[in-house]
N, C-alpha and C. Protein backbone atom coordinates (compact mmCIF):
# COMPACT_ATOMS: atom_id res chain seq x y z
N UNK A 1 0.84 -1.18 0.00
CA UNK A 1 0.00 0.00 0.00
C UNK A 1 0.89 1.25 0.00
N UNK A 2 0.67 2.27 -0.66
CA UNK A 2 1.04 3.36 -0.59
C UNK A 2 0.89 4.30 -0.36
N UNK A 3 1.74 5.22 0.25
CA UNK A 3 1.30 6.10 1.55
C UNK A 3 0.93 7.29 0.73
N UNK A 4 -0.05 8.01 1.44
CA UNK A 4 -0.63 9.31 0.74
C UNK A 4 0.54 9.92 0.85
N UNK A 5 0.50 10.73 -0.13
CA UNK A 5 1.24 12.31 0.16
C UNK A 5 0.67 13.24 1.11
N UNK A 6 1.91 13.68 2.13
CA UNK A 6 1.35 14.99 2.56
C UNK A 6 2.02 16.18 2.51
N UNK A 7 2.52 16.16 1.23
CA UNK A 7 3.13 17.64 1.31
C UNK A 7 3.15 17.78 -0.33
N UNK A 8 3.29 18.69 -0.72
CA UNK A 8 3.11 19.52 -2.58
C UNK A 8 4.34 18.58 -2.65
N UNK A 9 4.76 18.15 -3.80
CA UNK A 9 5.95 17.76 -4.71
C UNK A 9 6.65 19.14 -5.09
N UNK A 10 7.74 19.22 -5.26
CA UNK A 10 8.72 19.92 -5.03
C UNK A 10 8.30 20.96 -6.18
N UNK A 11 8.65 22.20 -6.43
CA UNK A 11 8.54 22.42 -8.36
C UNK A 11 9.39 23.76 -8.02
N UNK A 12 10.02 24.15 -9.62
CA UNK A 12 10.42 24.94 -9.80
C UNK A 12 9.91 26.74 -9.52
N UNK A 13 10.66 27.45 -9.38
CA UNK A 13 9.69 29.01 -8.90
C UNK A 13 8.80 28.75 -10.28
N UNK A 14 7.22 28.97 -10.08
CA UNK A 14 6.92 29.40 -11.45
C UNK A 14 6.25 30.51 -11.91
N UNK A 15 6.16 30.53 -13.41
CA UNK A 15 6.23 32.02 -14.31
C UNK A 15 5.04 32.14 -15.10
N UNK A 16 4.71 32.58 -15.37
CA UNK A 16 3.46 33.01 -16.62
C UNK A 16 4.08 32.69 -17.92
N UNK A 17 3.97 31.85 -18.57
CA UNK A 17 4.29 31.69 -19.88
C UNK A 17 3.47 32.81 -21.20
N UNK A 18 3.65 33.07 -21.80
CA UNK A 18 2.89 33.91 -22.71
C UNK A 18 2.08 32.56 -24.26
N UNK A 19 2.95 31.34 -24.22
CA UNK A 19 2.05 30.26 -24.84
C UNK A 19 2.91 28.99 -24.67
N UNK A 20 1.93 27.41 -25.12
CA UNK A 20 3.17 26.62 -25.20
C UNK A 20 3.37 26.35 -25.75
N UNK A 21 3.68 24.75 -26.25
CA UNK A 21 3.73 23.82 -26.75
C UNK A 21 3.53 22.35 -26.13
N UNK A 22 2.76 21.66 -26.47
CA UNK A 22 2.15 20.19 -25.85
C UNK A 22 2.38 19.41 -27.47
N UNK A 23 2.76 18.12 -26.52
CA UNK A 23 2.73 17.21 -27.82
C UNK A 23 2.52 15.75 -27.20
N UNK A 24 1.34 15.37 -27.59
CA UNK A 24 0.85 13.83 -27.71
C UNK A 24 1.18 12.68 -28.17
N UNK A 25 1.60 12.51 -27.72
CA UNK A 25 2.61 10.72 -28.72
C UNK A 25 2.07 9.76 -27.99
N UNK A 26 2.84 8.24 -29.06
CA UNK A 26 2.57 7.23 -28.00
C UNK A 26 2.02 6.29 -29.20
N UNK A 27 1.76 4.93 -28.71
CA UNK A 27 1.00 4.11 -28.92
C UNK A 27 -0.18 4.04 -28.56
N UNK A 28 -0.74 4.39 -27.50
CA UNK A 28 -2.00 4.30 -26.89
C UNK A 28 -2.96 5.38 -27.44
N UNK A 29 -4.38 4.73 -27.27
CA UNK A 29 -5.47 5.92 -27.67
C UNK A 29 -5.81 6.97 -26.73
N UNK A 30 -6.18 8.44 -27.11
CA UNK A 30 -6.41 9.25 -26.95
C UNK A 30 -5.87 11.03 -26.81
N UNK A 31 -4.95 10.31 -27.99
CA UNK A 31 -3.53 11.55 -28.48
C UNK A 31 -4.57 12.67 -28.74
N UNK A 32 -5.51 12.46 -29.82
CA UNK A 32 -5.91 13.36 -30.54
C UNK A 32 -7.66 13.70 -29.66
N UNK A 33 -7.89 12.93 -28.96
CA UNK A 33 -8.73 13.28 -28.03
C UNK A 33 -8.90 14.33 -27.12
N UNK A 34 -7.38 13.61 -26.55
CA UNK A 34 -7.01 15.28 -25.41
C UNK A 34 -6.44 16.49 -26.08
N UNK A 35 -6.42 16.39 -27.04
CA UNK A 35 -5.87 17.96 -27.93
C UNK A 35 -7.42 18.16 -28.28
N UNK A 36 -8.52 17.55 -28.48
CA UNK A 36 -9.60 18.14 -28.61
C UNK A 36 -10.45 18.84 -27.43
N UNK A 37 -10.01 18.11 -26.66
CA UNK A 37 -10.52 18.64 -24.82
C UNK A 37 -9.86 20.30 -24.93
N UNK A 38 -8.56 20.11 -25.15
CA UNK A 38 -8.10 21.63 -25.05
C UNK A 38 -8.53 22.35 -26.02
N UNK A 39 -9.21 21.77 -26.96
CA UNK A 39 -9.75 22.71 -28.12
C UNK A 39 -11.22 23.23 -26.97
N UNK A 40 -11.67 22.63 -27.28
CA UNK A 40 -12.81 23.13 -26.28
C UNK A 40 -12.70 23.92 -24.87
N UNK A 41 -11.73 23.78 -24.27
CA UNK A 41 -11.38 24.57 -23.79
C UNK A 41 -10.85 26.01 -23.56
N UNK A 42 -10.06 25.90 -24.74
CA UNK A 42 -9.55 26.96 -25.23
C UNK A 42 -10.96 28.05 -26.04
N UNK A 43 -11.25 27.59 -27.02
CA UNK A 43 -12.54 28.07 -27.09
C UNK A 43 -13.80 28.54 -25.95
N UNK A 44 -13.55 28.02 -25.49
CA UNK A 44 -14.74 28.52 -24.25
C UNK A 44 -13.43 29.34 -23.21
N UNK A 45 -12.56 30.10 -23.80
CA UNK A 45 -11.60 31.39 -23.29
C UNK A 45 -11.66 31.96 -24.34
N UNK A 46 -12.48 31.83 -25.16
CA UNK A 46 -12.61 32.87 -25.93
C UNK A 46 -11.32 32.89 -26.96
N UNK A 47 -10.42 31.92 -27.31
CA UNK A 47 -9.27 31.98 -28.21
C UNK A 47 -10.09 31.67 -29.38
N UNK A 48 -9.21 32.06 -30.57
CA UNK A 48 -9.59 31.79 -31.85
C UNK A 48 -8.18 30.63 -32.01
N UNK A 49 -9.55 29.48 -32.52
CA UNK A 49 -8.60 27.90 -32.44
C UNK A 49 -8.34 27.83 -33.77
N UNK A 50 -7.62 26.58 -34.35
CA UNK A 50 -7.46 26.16 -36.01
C UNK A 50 -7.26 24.51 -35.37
N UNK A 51 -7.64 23.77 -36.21
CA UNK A 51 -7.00 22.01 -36.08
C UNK A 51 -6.81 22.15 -38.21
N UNK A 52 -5.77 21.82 -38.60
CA UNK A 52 -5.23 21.08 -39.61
C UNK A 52 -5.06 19.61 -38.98
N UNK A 53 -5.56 18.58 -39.73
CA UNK A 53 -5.53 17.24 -39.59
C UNK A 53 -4.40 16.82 -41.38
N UNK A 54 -3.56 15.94 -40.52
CA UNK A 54 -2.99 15.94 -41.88
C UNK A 54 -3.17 14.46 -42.09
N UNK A 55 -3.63 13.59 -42.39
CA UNK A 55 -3.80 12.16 -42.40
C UNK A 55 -5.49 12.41 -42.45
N UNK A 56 -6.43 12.51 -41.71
CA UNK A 56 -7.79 12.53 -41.85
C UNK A 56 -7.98 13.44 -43.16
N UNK A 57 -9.41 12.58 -43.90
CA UNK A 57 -9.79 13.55 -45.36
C UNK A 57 -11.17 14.30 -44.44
N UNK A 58 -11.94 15.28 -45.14
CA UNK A 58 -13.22 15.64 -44.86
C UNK A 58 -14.02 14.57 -44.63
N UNK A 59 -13.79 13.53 -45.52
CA UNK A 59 -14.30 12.31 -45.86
C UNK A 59 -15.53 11.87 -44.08
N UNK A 60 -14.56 11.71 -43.49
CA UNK A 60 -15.46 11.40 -42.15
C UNK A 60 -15.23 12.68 -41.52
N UNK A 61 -16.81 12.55 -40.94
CA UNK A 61 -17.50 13.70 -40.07
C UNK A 61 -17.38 13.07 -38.29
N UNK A 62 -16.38 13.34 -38.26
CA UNK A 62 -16.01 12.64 -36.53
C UNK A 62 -16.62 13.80 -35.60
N UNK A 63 -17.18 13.46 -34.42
CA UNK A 63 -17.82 14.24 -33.68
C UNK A 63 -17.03 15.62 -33.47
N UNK A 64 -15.62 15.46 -33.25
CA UNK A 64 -14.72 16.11 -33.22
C UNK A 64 -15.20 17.99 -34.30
N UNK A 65 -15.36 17.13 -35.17
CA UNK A 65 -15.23 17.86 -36.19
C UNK A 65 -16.55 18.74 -36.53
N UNK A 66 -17.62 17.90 -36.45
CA UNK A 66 -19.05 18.70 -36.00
C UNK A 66 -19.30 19.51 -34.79
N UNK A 67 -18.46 19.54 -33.83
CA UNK A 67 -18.25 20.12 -32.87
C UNK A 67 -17.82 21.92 -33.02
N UNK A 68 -16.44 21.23 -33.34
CA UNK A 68 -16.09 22.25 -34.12
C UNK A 68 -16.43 23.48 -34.68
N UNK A 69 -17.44 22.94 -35.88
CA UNK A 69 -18.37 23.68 -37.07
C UNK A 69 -19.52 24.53 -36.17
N UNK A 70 -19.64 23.65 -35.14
CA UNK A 70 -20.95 24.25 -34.24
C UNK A 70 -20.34 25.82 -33.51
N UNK A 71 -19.22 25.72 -32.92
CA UNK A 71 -18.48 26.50 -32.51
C UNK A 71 -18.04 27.55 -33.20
N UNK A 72 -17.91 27.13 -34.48
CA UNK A 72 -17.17 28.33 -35.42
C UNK A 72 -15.52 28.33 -35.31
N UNK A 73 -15.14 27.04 -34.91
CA UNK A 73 -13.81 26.75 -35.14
C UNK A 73 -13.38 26.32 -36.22
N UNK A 74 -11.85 27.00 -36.96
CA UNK A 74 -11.09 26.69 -38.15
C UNK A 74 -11.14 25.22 -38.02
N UNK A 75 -11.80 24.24 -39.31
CA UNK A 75 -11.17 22.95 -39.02
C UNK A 75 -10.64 22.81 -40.07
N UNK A 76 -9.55 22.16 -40.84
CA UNK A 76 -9.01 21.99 -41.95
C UNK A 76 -8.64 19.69 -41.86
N UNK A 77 -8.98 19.82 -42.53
CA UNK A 77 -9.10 17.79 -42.70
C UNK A 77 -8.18 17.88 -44.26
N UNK A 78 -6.60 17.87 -43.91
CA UNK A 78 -6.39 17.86 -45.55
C UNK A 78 -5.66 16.40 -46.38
N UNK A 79 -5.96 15.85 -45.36
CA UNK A 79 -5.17 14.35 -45.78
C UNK A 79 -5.97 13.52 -46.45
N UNK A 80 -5.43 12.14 -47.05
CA UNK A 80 -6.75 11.19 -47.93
C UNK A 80 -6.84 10.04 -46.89
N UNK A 81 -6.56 10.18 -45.95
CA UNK A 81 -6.85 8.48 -45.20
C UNK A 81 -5.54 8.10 -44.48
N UNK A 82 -5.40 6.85 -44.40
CA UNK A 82 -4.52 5.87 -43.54
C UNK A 82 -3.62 5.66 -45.23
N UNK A 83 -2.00 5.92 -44.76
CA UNK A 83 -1.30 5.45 -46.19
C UNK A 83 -1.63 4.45 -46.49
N UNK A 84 -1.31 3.36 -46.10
CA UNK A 84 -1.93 1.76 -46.25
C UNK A 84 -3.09 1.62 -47.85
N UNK A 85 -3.86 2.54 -47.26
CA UNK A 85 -5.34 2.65 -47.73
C UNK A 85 -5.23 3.59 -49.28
N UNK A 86 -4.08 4.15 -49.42
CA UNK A 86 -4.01 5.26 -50.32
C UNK A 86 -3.81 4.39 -51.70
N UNK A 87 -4.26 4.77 -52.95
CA UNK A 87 -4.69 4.35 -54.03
C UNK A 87 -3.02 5.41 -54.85
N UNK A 88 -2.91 6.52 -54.09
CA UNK A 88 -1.82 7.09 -55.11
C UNK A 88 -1.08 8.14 -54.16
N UNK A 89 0.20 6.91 -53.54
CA UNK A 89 1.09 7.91 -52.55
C UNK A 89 1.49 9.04 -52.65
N UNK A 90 1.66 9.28 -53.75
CA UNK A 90 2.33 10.89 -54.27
C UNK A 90 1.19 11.77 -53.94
N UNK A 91 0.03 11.84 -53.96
CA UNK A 91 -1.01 12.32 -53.83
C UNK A 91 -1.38 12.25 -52.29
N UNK A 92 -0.96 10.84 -51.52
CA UNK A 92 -0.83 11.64 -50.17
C UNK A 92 0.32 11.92 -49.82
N UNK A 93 1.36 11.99 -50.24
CA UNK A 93 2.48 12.91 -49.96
C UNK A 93 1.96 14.65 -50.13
N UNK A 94 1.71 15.03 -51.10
CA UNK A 94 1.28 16.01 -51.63
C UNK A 94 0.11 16.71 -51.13
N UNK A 95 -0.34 15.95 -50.24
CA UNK A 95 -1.81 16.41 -48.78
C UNK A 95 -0.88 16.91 -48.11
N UNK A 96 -0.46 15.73 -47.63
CA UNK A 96 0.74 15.96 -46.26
C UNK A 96 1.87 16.89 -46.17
N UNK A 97 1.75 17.52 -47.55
CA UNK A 97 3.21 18.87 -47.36
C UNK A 97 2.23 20.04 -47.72
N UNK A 98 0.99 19.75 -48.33
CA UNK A 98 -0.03 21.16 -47.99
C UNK A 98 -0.60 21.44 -47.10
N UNK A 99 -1.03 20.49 -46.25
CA UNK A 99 -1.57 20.08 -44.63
C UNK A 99 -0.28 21.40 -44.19
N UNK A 100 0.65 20.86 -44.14
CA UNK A 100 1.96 21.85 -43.46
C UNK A 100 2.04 22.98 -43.49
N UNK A 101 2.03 23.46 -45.07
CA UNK A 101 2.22 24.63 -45.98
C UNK A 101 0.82 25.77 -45.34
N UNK A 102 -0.11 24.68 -44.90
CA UNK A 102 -1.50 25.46 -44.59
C UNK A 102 -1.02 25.88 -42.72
N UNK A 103 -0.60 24.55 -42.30
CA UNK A 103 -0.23 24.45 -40.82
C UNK A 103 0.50 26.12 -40.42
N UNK A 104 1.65 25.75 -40.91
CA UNK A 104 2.42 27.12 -41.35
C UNK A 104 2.33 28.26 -41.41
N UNK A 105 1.13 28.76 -42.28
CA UNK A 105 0.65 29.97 -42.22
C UNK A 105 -0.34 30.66 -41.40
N UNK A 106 -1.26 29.53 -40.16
CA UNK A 106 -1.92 29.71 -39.88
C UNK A 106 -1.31 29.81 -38.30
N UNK A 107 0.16 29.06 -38.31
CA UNK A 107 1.03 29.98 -36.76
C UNK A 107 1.94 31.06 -37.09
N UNK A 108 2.15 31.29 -38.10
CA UNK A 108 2.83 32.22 -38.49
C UNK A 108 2.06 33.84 -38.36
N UNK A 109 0.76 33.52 -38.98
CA UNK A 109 0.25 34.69 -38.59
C UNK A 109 -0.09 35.24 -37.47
N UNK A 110 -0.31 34.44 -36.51
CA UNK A 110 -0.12 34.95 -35.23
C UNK A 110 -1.67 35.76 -34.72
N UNK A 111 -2.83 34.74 -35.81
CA UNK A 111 -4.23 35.11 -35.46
C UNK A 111 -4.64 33.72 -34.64
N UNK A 112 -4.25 33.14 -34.10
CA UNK A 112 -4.87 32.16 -33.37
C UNK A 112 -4.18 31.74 -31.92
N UNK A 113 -4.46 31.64 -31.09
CA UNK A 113 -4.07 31.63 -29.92
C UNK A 113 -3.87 29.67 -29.62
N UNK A 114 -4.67 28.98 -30.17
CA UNK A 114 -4.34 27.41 -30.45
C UNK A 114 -4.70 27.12 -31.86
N UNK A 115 -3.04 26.56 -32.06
CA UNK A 115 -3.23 25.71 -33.51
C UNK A 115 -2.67 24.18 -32.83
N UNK A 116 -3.43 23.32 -33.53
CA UNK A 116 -3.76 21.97 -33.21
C UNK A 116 -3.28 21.09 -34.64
N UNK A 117 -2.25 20.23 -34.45
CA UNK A 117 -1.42 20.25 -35.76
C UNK A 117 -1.62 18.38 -35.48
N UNK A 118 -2.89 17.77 -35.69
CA UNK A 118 -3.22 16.69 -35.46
C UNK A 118 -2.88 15.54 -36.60
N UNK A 119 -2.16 14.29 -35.59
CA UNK A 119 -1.01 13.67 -36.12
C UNK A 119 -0.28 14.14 -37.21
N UNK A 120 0.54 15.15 -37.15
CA UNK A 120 1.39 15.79 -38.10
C UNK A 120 2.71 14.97 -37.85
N UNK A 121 3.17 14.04 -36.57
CA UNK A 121 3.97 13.19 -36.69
C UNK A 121 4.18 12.16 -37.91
N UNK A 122 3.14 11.76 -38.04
CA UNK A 122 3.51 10.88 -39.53
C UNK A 122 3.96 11.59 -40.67
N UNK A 123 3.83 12.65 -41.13
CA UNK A 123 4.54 13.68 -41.80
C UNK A 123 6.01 13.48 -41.64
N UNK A 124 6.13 14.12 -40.70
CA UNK A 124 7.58 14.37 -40.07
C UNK A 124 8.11 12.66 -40.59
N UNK A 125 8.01 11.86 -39.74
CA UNK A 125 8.19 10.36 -39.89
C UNK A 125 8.34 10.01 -41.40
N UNK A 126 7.80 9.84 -41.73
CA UNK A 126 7.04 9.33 -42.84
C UNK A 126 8.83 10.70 -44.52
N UNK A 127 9.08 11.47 -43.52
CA UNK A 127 10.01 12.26 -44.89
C UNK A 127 9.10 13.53 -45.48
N UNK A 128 7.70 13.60 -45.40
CA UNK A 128 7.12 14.42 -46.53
C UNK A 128 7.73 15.84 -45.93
N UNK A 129 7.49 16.23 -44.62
CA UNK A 129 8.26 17.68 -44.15
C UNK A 129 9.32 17.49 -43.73
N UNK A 130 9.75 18.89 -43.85
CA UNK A 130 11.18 19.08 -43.51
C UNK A 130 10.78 18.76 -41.33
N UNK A 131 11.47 18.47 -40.87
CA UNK A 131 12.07 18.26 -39.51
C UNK A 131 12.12 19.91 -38.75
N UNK A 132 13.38 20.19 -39.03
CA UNK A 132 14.05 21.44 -39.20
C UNK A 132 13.14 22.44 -39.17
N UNK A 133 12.65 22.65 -40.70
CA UNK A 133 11.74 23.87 -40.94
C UNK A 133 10.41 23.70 -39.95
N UNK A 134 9.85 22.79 -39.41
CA UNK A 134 8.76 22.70 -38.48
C UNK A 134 9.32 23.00 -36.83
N UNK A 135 10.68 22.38 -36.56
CA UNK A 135 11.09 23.17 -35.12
C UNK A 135 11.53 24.76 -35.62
N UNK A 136 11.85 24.94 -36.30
CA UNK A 136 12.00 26.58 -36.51
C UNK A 136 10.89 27.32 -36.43
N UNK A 137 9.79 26.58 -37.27
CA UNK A 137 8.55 27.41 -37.10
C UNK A 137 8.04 26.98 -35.63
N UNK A 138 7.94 26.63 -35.05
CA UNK A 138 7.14 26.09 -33.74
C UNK A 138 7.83 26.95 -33.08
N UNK A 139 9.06 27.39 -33.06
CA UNK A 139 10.21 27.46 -31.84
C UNK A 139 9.90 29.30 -32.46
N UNK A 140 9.88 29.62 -33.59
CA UNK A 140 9.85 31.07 -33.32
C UNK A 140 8.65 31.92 -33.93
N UNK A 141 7.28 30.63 -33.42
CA UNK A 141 5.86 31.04 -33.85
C UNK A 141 5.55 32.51 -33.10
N UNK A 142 4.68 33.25 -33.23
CA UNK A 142 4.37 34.52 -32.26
C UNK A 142 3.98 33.88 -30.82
N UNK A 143 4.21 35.17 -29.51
CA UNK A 143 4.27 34.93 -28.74
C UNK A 143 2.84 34.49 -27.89
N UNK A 144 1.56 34.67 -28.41
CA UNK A 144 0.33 33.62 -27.90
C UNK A 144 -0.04 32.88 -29.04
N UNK A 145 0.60 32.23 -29.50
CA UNK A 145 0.47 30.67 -30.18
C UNK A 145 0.78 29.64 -29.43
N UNK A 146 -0.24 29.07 -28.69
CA UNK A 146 -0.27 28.03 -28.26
C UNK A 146 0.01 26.80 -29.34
N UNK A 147 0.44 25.94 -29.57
CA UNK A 147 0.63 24.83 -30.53
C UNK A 147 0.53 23.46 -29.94
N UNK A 148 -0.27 22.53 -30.02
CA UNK A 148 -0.60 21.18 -29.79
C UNK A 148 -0.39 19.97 -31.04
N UNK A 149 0.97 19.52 -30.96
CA UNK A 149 1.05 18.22 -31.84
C UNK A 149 0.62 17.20 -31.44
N UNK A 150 0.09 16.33 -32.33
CA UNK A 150 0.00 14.78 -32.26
C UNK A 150 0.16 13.84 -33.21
N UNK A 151 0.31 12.62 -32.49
CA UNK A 151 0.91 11.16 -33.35
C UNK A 151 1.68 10.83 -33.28
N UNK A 152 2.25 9.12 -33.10
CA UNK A 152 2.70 8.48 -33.08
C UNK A 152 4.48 8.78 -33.14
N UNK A 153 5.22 8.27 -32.35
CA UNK A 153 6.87 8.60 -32.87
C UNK A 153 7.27 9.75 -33.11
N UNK A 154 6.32 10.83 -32.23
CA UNK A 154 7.10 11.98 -31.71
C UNK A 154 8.76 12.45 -32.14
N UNK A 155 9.52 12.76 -32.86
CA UNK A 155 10.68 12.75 -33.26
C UNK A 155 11.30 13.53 -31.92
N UNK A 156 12.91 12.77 -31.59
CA UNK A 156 13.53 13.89 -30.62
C UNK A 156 13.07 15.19 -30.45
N UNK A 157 13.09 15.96 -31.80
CA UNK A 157 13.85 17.27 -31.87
C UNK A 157 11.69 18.09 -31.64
N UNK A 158 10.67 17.11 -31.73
CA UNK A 158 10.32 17.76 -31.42
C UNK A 158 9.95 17.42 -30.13
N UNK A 159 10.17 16.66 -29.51
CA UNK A 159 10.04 16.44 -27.73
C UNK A 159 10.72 17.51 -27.10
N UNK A 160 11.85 18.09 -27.82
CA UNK A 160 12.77 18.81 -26.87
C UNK A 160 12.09 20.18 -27.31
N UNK A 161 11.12 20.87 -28.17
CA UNK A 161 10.68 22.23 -27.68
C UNK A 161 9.60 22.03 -27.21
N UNK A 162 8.48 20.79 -26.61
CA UNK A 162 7.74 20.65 -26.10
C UNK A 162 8.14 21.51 -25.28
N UNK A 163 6.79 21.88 -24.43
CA UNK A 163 6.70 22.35 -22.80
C UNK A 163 6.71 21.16 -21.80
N UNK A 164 4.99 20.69 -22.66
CA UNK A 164 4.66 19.61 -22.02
C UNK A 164 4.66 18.23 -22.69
N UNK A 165 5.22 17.48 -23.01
CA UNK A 165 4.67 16.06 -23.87
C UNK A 165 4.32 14.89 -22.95
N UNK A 166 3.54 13.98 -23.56
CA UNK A 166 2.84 13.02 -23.11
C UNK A 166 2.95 11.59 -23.91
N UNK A 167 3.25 10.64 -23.34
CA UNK A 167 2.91 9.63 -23.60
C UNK A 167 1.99 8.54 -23.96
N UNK A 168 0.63 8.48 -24.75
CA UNK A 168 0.03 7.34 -24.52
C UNK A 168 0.65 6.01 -24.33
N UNK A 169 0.05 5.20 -24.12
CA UNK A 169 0.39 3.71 -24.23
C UNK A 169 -0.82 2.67 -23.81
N UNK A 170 -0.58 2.00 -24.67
CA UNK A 170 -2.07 0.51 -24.64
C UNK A 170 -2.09 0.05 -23.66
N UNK A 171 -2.48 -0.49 -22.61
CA UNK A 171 -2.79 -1.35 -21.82
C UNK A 171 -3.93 -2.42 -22.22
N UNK A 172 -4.86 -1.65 -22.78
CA UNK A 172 -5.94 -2.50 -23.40
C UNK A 172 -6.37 -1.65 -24.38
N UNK A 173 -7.24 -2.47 -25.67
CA UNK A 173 -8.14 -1.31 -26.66
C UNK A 173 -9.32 -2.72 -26.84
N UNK A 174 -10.17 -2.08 -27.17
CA UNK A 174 -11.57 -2.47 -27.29
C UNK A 174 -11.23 -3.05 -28.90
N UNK A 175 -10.48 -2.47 -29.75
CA UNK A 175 -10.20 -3.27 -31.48
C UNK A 175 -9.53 -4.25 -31.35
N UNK A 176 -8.45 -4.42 -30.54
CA UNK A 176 -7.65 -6.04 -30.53
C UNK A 176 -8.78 -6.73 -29.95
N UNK A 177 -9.53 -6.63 -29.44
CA UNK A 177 -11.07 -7.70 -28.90
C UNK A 177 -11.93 -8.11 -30.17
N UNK A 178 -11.63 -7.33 -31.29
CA UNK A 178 -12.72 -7.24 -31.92
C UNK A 178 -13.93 -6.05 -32.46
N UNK A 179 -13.79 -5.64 -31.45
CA UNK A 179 -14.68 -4.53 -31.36
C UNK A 179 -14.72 -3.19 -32.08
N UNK A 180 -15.51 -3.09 -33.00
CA UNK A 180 -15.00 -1.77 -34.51
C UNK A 180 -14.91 -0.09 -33.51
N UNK A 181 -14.40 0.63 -34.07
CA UNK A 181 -14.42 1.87 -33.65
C UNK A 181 -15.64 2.53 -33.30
N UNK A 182 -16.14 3.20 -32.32
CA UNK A 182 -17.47 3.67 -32.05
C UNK A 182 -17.75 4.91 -32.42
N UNK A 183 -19.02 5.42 -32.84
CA UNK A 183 -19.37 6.90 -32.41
C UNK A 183 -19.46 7.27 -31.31
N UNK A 184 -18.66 8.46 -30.87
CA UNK A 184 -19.17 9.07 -29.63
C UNK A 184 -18.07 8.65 -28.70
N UNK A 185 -17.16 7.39 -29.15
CA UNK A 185 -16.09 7.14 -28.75
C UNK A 185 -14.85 7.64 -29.45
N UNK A 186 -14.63 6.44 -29.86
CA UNK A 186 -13.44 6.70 -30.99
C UNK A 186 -13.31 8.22 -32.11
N UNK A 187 -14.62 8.23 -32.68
CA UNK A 187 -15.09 9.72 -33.62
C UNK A 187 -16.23 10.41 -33.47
C-alpha cells in the first residue's frame, strides 16, 4: 500500500508563460482526443482555435469535427486516409506537405491563440516535411500561439521544444477484442 502524500511535490519558482507547446505521442489511444478537450477549452476562453488534420480527409465527419463547425472553429481535414489505404502515394504525400504549408501559415500569422497540428507526426516520420523547418517554425511562432502536436513517434527534436509532452500507451483497446471503432467514442 502506498502512503498518501502529505506535502506539494517539489517544483520549480513558477512564471506566466505567454504560450506553449504540448505534444501527444505514443502508442495508446487518446492523443488526438485530449488535444480536442483543449480545443474546447480553449474556445470557451474565448481563443480563436485552427486544427489542420494531416492524415484525416473531410471524408469522415467525426464528432470532433461537428463540434467544431458548431463552434465556429477553423477545421481543416487535408489528408486522404490511412497510407496503407491510399490508391496514389504521391497524392498523399502532396496532402501531407499542404496540410503543413496550410499548418504554417496559420502559426505564423499569429491570429490564433491554439493551432492543433493533429497527427502531423507521420509527416515528419514518414520524410514528406522538412524536420528542421517545423522546429524553426514552432520554436519562433508569435508569442500567444499556443501549438498542440500529435501522433505516433514523436521525433527527438520535437520532444525537446515541447513544454509539455505526453505519452500514450495501450494497456488495453476495445479493437484487438474485436470490437470496430465507435461513435461518440473513438469519432
Amino acid at each position: 500500500m502506498t502512503e498518501e502524500p502529505r506535502e506539494a511535490p517539489p517544483t520549480p519558482p513558477l512564471r506566466r508563460a505567454t504560450s506553449v507547446v504540448l505534444v501527444n505521442t505514443g502508442d495508446g489511444k487518446g492523443k488526438s482526443s485530449a488535444a480536442f478537450g483543449v480545443m474546447g477549452r480553449a474556445w470557451a476562453r474565448g481563443w480563436r482555435v485552427c486544427v489542420v488534420q494531416f492524415l484525416k480527409s473531410g471524408k469522415w465527419r467525426s464528432g470532433e469535427h461537428k463540434l467544431a463547425e458548431h463552434l465556429g472553429i477553423e477545421w481543416q481535414s487535408l489528408g486522404d486516409g490511412f497510407t496503407w489505404e491510399s490508391t496514389d502515394i504521391d497524392e498523399t504525400i502532396a496532402k501531407g506537405r499542404h496540410a503543413w504549408s496550410v499548418a504554417r501559415e496559420r502559426i505564423e500569422s499569429g491570429d490564433y491563440e491554439l493551432v492543433i497540428l493533429d497527427e502531423m507526426t507521420y509527416a515528419i516520420t514518414y520524410g514528406w516535411i522538412d524536420l528542421d523547418e517545423v522546429v524553426a517554425t514552432i520554436t519562433n511562432r508569435p508569442a500567444k500561439t499556443n501549438v498542440i502536436i500529435t501522433g505516433r513517434n514523436a521525433p527527438e527534436a520535437i520532444l525537446a521544444i515541447a513544454d509539455t509532452a505526453t505519452e500514450m500507451r495501450v494497456i488495453k483497446h476495445a479493437y484487438d477484442q474485436g470490437i470496430r471503432a465507435m461513435k461518440g467514442i473513438e469519432y
